[in-house]
C-alpha atoms as a PDB file:
ATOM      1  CA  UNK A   1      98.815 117.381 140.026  1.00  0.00           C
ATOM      2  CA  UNK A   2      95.796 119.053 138.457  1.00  0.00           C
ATOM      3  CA  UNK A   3      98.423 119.549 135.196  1.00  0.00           C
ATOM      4  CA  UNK A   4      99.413 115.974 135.167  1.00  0.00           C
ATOM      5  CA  UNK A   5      95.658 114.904 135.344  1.00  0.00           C
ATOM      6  CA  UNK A   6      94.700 117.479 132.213  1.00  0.00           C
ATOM      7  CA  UNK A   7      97.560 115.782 130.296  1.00  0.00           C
ATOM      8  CA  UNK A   8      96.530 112.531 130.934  1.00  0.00           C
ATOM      9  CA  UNK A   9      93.204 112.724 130.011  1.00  0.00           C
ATOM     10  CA  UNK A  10      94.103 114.648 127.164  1.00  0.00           C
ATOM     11  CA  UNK A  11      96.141 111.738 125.926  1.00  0.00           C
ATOM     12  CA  UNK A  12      93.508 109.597 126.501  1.00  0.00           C
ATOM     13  CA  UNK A  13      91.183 111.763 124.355  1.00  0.00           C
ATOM     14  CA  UNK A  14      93.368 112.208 121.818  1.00  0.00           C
ATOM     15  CA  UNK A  15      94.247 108.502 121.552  1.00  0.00           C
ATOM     16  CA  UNK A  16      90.798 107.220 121.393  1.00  0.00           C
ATOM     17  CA  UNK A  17      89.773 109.598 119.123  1.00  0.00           C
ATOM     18  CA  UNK A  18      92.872 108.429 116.331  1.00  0.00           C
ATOM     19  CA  UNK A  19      91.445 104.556 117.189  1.00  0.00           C
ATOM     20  CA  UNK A  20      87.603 105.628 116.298  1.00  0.00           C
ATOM     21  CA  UNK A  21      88.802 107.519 113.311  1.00  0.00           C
ATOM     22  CA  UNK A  22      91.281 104.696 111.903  1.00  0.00           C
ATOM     23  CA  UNK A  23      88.690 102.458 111.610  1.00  0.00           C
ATOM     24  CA  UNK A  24      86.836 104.558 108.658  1.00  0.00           C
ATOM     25  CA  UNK A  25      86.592 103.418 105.434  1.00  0.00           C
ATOM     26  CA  UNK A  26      89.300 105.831 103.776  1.00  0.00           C
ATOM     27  CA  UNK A  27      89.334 105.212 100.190  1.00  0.00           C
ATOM     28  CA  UNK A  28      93.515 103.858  99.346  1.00  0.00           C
ATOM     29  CA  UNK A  29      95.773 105.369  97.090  1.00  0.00           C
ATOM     30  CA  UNK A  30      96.021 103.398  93.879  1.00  0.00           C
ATOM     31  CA  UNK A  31      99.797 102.335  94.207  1.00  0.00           C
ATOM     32  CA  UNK A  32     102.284 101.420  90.931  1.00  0.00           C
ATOM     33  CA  UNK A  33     100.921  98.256  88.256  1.00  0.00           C
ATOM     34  CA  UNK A  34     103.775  96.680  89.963  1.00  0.00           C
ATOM     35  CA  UNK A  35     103.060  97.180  93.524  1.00  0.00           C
ATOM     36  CA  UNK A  36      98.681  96.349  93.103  1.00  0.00           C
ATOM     37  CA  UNK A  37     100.406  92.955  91.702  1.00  0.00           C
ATOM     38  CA  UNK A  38     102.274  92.506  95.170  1.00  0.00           C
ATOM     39  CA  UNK A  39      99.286  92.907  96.842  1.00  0.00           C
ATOM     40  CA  UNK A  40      97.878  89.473  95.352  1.00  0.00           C
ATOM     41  CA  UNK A  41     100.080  87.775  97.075  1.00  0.00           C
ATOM     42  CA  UNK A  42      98.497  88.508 100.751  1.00  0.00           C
ATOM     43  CA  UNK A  43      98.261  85.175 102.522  1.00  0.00           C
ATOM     44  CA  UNK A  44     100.767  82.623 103.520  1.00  0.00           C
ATOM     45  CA  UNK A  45     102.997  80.558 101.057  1.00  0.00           C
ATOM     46  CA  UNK A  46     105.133  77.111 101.259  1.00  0.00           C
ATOM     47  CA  UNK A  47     107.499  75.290  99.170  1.00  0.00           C
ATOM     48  CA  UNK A  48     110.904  73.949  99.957  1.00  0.00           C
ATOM     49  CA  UNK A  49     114.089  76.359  99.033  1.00  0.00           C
ATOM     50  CA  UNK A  50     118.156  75.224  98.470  1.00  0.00           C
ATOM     51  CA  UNK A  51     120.252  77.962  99.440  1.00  0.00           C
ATOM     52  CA  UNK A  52     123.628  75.778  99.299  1.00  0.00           C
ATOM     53  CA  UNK A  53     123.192  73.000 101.844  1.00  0.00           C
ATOM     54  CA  UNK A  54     120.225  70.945 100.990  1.00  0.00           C
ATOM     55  CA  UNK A  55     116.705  71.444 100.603  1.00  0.00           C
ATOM     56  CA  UNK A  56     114.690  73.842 103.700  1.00  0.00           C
ATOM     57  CA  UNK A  57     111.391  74.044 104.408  1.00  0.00           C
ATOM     58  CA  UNK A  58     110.089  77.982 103.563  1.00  0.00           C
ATOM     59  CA  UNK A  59     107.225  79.269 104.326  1.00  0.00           C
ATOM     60  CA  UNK A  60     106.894  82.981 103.523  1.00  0.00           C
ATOM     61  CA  UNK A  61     103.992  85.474 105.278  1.00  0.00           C
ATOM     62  CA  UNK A  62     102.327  88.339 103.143  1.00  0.00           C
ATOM     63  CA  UNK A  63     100.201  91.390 104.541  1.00  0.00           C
ATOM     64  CA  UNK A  64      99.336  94.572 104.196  1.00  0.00           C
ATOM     65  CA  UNK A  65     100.605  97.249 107.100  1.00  0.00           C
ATOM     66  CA  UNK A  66     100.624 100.868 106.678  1.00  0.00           C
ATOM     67  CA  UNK A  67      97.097 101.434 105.181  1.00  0.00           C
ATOM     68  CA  UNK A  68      97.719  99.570 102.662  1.00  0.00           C
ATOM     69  CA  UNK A  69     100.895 101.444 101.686  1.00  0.00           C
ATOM     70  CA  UNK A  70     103.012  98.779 102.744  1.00  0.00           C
ATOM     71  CA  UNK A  71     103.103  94.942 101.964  1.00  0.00           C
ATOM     72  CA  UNK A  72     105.253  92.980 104.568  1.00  0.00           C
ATOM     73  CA  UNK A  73     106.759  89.798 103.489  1.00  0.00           C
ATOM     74  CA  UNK A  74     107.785  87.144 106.557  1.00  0.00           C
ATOM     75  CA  UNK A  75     110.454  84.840 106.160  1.00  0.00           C
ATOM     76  CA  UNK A  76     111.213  81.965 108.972  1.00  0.00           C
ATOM     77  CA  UNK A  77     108.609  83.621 111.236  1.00  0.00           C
ATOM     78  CA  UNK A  78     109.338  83.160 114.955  1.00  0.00           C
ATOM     79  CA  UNK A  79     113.166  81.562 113.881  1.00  0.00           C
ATOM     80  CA  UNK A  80     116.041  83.263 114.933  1.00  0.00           C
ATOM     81  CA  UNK A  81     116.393  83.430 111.041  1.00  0.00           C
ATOM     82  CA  UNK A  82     113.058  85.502 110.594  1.00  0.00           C
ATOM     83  CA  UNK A  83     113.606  87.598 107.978  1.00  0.00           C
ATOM     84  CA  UNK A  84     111.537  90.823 106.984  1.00  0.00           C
ATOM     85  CA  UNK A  85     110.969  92.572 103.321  1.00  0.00           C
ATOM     86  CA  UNK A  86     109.365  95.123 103.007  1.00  0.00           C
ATOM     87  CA  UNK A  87     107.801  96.285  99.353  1.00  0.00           C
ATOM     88  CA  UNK A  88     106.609  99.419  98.912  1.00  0.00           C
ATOM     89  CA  UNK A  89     105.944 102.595  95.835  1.00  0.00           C
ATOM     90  CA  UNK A  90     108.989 104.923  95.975  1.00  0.00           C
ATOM     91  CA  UNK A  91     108.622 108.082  93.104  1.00  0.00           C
ATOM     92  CA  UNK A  92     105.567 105.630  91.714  1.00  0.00           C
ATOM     93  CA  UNK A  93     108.186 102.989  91.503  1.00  0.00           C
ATOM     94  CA  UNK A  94     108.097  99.572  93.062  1.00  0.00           C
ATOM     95  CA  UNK A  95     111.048  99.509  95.680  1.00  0.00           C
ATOM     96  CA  UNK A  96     111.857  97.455  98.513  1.00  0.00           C
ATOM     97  CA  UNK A  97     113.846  96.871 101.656  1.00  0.00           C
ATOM     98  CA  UNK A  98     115.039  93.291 103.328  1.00  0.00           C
ATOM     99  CA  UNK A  99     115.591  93.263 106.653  1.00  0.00           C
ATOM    100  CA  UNK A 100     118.332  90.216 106.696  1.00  0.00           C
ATOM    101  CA  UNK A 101     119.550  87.778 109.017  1.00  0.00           C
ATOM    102  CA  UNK A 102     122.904  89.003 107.784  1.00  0.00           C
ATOM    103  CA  UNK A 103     122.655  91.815 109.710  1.00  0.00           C
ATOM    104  CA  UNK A 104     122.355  94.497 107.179  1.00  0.00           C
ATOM    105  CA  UNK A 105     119.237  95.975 104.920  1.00  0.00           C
ATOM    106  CA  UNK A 106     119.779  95.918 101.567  1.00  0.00           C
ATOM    107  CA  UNK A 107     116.948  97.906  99.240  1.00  0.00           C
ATOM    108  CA  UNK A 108     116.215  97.197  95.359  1.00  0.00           C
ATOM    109  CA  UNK A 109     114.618  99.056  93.015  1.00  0.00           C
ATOM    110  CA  UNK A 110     112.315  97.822  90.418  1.00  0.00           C
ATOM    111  CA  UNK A 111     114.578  96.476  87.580  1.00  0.00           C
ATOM    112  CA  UNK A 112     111.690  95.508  84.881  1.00  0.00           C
ATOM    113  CA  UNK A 113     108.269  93.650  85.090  1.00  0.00           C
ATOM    114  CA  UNK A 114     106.156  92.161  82.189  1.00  0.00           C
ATOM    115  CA  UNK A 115     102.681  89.862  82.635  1.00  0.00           C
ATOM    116  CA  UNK A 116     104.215  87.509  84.583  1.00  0.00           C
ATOM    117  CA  UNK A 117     107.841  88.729  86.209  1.00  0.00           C
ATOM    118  CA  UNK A 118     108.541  91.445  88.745  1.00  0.00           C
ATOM    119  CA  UNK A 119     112.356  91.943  89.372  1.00  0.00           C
ATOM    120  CA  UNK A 120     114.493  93.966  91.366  1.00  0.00           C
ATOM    121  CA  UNK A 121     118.018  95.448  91.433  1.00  0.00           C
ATOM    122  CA  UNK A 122     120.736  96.766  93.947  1.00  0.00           C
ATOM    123  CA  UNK A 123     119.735 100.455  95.261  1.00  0.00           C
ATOM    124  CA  UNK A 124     123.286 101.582  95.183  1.00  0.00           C
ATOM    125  CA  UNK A 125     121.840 104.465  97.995  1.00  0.00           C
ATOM    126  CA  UNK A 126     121.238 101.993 100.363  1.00  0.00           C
ATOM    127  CA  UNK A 127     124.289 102.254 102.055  1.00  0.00           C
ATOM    128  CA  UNK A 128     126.011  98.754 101.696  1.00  0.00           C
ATOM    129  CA  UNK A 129     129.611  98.284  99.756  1.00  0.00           C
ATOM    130  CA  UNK A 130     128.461  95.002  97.007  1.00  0.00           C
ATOM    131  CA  UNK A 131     132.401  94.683  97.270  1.00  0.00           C
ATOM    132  CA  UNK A 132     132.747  94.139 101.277  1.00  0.00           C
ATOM    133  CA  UNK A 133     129.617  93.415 102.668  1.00  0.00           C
ATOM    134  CA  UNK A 134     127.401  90.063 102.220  1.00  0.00           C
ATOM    135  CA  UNK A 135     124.192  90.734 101.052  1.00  0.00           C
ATOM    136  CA  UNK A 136     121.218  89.984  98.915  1.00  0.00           C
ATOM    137  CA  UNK A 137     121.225  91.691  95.646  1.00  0.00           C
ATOM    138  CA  UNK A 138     118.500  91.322  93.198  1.00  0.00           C
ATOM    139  CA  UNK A 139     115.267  89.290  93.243  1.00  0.00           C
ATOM    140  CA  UNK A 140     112.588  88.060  90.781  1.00  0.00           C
ATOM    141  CA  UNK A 141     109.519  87.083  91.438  1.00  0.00           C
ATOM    142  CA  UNK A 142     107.225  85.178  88.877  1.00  0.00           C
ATOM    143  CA  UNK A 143     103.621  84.972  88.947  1.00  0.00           C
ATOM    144  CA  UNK A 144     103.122  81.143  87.611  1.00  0.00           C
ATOM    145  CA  UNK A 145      99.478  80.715  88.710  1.00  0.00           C
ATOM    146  CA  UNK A 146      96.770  82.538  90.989  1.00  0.00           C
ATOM    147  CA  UNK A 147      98.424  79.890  93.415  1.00  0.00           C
ATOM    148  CA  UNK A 148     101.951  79.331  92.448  1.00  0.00           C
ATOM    149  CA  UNK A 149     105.129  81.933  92.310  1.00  0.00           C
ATOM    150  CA  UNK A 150     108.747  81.342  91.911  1.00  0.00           C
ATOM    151  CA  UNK A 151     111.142  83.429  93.634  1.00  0.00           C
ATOM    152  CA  UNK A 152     114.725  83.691  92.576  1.00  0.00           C
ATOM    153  CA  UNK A 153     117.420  85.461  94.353  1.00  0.00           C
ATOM    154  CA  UNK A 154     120.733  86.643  93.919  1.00  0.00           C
ATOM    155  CA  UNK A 155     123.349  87.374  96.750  1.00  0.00           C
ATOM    156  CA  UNK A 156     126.923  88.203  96.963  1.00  0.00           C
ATOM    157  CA  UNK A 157     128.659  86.550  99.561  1.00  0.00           C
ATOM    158  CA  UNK A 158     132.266  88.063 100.174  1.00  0.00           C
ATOM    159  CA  UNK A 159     132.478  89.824  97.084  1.00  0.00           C
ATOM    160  CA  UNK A 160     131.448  87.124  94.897  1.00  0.00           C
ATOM    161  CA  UNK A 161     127.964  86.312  92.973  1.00  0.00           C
ATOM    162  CA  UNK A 162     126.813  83.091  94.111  1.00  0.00           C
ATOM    163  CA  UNK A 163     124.310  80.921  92.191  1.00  0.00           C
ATOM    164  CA  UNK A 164     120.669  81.739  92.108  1.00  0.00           C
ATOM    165  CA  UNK A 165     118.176  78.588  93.663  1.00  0.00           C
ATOM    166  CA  UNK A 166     114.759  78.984  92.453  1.00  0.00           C
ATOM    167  CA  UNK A 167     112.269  78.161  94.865  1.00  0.00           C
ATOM    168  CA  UNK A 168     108.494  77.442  93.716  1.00  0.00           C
ATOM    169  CA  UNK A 169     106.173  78.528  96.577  1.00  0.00           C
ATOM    170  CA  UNK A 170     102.505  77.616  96.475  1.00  0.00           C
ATOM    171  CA  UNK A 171      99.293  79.744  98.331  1.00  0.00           C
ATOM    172  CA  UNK A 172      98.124  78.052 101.661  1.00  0.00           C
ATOM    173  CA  UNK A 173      94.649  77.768 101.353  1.00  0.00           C
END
């Protein structure tokens, strides 16, 4: 009893003491060009997106998790179609991972970037056959405006490349 007491408390100690210490002001690691740009999109973003049956309402979700080492990206929050990315420095590379409503989690790799463009590529390590499995492939991402990207995505769907549908999303404010 006396053991299970010592434990507890220890736990407790130990716990509160990692909640205290979280809160101070640690000083980030500078991540990639590429990945400080992803960070300017934290906030929420609408527009309407075709993905081959008519125009959708999208509204995608941006914030930082992981001390900042870590920028999640929400997709039909609280659907049954929510979708997850998750963007993040690999080698001092950009890289990412989408969590899809497909089932599988495909991860890209930074393909090139200039001023205004960030796009992404097929991770071949990721584990997914392009040839048998559904999935989405590459992405780009274009920085229009402070308050305006457009995302553009590519997916193969049973083997085969299916057309890419731009989608202009603009920052809710």
């Amino acid at each position: 009893m006396k053991t299970k007491i010592t434990a507890a408390l220890t736990t407790l100690l130990l716990a509160s003491t990692l909640y205290l210490s979280g809160g101070a002001a640690e000083k980030q690691k500078q991540g990639s060009p590429e990945f400080e740009r992803m960070k300017t999109l934290v906030g929420s973003w609408t527009g309407k997106t075709d993905m081959g049956q008519g125009p959708v309402d999208l509204t995608l979700q941006y914030r930082m998790v992981a001390g900042g080492s870590v920028l999640e990206e929400r997709c039909f929050a609280g659907t049954s179609n929510e979708m997850v990315t998750m963007y993040y420095d690999k080698g001092g590379k950009l890289a990412m991972t989408h969590y899809c409503v497909m089932g599988n989690r495909p991860a890209m790799v930074l393909k090139s970037s200039d001023a205004k463009t960030i796009s992404f590529d097929f991770d071949p390590t990721c584990g997914i056959d392009p040839a048998k499995e559904s999935h989405m492939h590459a992405l780009t991402i274009a920085f229009d405006d402070a308050d305006t990207i457009t995302t553009s995505c590519k997916a193969i769907i049973d083997g085969k490349e299916m057309p890419e549908h731009p989608t202009k999303l603009k920052r809710l404010k």
